[in-house]
N, C-alpha and C. Protein backbone atom coordinates (compact mmCIF):
# COMPACT_ATOMS: atom_id res chain seq x y z
N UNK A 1 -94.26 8.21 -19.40
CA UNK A 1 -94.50 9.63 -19.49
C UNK A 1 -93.22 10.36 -19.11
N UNK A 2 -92.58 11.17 -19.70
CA UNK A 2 -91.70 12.24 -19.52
C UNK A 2 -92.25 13.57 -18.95
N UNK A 3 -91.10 14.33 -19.21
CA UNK A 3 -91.37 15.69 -18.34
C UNK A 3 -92.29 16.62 -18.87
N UNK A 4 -92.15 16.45 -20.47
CA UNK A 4 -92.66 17.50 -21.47
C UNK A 4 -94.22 16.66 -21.60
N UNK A 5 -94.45 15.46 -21.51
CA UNK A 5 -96.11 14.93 -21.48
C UNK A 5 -96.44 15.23 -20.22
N UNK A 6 -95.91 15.26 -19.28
CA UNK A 6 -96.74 15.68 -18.31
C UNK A 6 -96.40 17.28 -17.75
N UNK A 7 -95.68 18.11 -18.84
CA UNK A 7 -96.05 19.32 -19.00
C UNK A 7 -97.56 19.84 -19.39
N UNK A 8 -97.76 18.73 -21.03
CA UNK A 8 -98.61 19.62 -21.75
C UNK A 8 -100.03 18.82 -20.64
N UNK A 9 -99.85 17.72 -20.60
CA UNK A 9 -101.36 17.43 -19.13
C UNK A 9 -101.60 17.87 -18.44
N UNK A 10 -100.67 18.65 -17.91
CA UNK A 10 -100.83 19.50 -16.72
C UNK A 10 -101.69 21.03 -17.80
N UNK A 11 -100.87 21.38 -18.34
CA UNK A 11 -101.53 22.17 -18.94
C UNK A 11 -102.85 22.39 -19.77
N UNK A 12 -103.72 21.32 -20.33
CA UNK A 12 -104.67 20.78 -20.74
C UNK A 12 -105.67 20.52 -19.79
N UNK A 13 -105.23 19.83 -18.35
CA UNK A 13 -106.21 19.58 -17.38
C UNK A 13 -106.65 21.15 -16.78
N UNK A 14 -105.80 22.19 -16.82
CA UNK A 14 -105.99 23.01 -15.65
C UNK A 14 -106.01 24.51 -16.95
N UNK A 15 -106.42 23.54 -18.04
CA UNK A 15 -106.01 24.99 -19.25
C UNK A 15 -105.27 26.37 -19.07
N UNK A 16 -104.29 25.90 -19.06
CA UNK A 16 -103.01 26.44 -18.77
C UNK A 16 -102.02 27.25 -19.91
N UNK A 17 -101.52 27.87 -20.47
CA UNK A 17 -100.31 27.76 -21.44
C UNK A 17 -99.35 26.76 -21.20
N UNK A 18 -98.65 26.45 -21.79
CA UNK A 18 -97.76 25.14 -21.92
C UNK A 18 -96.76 26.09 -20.90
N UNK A 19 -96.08 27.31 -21.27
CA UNK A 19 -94.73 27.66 -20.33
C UNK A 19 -95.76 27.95 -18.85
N UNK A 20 -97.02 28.67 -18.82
CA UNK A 20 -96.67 28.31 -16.94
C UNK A 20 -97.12 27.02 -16.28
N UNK A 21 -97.50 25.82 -17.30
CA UNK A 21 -97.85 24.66 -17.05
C UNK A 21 -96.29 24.15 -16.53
N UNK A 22 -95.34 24.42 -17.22
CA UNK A 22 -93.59 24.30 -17.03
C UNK A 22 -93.51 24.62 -15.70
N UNK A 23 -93.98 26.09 -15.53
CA UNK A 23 -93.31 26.72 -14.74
C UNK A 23 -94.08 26.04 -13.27
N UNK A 24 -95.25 25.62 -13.54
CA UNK A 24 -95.73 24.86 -11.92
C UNK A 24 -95.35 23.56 -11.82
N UNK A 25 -94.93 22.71 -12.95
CA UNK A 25 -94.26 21.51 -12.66
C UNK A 25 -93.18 21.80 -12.11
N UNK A 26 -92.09 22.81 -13.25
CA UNK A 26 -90.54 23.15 -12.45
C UNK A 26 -90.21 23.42 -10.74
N UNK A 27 -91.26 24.40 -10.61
CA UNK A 27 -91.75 24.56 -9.32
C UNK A 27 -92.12 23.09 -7.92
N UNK A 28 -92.96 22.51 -8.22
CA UNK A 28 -93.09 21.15 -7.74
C UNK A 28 -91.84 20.51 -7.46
N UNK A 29 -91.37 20.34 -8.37
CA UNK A 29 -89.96 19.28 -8.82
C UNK A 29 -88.42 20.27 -8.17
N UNK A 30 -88.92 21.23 -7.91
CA UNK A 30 -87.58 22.57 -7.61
C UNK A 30 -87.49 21.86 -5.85
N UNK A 31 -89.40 22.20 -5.34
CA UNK A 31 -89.31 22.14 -3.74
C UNK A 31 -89.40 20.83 -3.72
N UNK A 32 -89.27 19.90 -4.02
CA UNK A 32 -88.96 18.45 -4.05
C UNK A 32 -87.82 18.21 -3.69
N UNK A 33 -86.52 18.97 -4.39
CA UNK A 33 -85.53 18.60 -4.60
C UNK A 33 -84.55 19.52 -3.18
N UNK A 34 -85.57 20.11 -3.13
CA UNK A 34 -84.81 21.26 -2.15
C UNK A 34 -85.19 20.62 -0.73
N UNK A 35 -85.93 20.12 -0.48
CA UNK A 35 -86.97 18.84 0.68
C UNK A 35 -85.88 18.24 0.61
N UNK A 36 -85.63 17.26 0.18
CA UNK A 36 -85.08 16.37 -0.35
C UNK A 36 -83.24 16.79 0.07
N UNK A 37 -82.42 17.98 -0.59
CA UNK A 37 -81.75 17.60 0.33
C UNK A 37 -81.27 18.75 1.22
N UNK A 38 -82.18 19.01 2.41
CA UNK A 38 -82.29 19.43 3.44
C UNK A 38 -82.64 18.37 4.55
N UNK A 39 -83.02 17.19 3.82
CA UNK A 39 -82.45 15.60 4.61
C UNK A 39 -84.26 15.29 5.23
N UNK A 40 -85.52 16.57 4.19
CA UNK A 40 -86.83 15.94 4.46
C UNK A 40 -87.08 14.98 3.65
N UNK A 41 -88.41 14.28 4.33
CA UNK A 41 -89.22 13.45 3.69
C UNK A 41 -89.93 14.19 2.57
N UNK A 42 -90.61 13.37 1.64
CA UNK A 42 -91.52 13.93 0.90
C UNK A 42 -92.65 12.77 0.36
N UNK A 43 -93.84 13.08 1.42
CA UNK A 43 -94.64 12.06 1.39
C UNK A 43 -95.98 13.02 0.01
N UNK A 44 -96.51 12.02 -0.93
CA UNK A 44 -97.39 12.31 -1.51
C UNK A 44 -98.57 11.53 -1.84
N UNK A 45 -99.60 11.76 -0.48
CA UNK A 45 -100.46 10.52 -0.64
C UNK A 45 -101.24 9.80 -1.65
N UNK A 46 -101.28 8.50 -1.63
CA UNK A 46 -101.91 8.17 -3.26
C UNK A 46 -101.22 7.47 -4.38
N UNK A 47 -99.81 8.39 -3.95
CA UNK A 47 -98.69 8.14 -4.43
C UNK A 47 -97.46 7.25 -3.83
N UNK A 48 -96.91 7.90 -2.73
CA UNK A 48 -95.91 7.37 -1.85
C UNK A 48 -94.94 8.21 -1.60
N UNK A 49 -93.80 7.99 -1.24
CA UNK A 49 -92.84 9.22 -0.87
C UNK A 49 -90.90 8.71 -1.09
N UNK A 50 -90.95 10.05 -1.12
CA UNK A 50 -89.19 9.93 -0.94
C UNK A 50 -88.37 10.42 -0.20
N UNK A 51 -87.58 10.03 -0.14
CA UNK A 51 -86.67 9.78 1.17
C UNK A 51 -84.79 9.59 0.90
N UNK A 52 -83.82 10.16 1.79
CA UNK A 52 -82.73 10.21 1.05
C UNK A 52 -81.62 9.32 2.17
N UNK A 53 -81.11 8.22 1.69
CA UNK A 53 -80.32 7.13 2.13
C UNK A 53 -78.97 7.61 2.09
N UNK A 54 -78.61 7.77 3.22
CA UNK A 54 -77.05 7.52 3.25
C UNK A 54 -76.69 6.23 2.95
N UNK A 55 -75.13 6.48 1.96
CA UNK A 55 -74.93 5.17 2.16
C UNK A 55 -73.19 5.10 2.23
N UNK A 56 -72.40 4.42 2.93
CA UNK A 56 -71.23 4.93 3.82
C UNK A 56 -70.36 4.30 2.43
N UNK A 57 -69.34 4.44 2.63
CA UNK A 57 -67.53 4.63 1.71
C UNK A 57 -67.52 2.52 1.54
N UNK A 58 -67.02 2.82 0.54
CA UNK A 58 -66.86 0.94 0.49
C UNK A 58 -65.97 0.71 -0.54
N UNK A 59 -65.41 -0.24 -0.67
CA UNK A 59 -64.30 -0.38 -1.58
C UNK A 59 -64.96 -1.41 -2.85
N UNK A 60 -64.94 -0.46 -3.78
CA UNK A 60 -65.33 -1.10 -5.19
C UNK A 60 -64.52 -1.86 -6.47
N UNK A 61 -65.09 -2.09 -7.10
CA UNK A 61 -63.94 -2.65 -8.54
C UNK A 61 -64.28 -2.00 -9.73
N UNK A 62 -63.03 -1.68 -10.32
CA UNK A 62 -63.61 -0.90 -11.82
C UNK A 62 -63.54 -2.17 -12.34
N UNK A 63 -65.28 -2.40 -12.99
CA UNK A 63 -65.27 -3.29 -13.89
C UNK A 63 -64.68 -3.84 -15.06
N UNK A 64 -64.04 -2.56 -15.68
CA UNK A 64 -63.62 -2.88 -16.68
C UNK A 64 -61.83 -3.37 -16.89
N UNK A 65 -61.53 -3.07 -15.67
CA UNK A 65 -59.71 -3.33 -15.22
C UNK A 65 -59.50 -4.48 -14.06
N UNK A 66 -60.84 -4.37 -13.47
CA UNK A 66 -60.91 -4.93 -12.20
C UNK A 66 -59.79 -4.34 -11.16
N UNK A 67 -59.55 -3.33 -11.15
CA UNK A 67 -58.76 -2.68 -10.65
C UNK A 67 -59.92 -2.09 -9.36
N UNK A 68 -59.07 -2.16 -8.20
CA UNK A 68 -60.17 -2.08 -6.82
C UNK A 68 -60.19 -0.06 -6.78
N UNK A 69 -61.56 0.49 -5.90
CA UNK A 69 -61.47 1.87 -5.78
C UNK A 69 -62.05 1.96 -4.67
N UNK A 70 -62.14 2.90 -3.93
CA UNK A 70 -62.89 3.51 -2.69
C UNK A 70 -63.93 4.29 -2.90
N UNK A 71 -65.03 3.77 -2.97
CA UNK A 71 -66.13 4.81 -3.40
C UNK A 71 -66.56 5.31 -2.26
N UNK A 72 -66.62 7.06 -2.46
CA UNK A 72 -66.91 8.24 -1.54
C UNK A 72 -68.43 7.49 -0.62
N UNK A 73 -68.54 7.94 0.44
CA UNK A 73 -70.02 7.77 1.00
C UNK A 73 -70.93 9.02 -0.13
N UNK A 74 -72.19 8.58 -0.13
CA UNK A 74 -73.11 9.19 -1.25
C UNK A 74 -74.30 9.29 -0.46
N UNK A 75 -75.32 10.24 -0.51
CA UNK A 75 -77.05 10.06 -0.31
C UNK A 75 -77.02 9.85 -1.80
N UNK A 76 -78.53 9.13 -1.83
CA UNK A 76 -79.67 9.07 -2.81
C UNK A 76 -80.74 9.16 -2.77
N UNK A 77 -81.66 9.29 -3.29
CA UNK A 77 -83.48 9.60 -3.19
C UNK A 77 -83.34 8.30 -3.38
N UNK A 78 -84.70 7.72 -2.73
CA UNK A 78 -85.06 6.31 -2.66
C UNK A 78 -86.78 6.67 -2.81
N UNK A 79 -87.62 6.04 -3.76
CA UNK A 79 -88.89 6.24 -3.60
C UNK A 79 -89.65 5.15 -3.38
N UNK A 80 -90.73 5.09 -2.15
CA UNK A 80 -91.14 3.74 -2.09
C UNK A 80 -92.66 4.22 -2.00
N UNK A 81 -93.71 3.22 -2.82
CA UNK A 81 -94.57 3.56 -3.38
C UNK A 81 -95.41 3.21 -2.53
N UNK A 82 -96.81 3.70 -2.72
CA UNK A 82 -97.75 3.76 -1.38
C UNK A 82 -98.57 2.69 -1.94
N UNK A 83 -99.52 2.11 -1.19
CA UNK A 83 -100.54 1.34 -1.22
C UNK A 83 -101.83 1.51 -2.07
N UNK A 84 -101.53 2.93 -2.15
CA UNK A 84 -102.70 3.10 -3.61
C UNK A 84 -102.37 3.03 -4.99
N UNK A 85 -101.28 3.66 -4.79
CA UNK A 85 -100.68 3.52 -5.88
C UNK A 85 -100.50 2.22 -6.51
N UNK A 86 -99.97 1.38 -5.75
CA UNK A 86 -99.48 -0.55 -5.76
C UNK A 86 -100.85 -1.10 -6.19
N UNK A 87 -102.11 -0.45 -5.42
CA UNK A 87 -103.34 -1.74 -6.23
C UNK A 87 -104.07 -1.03 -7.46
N UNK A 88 -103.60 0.11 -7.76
CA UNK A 88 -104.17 1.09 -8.84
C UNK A 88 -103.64 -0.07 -9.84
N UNK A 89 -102.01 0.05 -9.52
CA UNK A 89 -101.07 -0.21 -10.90
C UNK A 89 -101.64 -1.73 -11.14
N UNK A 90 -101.84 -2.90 -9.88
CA UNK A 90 -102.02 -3.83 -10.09
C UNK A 90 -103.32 -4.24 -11.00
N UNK A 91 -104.34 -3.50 -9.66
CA UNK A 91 -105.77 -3.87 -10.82
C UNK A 91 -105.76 -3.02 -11.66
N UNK A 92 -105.13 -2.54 -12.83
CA UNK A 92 -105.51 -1.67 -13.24
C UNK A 92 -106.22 -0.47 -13.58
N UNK A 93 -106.12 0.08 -12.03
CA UNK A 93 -107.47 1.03 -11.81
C UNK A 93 -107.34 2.08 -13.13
N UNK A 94 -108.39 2.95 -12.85
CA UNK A 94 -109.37 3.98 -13.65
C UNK A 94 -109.02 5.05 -12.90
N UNK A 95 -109.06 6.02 -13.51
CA UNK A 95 -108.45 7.60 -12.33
C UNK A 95 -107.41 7.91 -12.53
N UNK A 96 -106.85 9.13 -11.84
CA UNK A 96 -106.09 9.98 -11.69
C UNK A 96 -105.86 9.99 -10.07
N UNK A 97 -104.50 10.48 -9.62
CA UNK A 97 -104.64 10.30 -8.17
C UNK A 97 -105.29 11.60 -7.36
């Protein structure tokens, strides 16, 4: 599923127009991102949560020269999935979360 299918679902479940079905996903996904890096968690039960990893300076290789580089320290979102989610996907549950 992409952004625009789970635009128009969102919009279909909650009979919506498609643009403010946009506009409450954009929204969602805006304070996500803004959580996110203000260095919160973002737990969504059912689901699981995300979380943002430092990860410190290290000396790399350009693959393609093999020529060595110093890659900057970086965060990333890391998402680790919850327990409902994990036996939904496994047994193939039925539902929505």
């Amino acid at each position: 599923m992409n952004k625009s299918e789970l635009v128009e679902l969102v919009a279909q479940k909650v009979n919506l127009t498609k643009k403010r079905a946009e506009d409450v996903v954009n929204m969602i996904f805006d304070s996500m991102t803004q959580a996110l890096q203000k260095g919160d968690r973002v737990e969504i039960r059912g689901l699981g949560s995300f979380v943002v990893k430092n990860y410190q300076s290290y000396t790399g290789r350009n693959p393609r020269t093999g020529e060595s580089i110093q890659v900057k320290p970086k965060k990333l979102p890391f998402f680790k999935v919850g327990k409902e989610l994990k036996k939904r996907v496994d047994q193939g549950g039925k539902g929505g979360l």
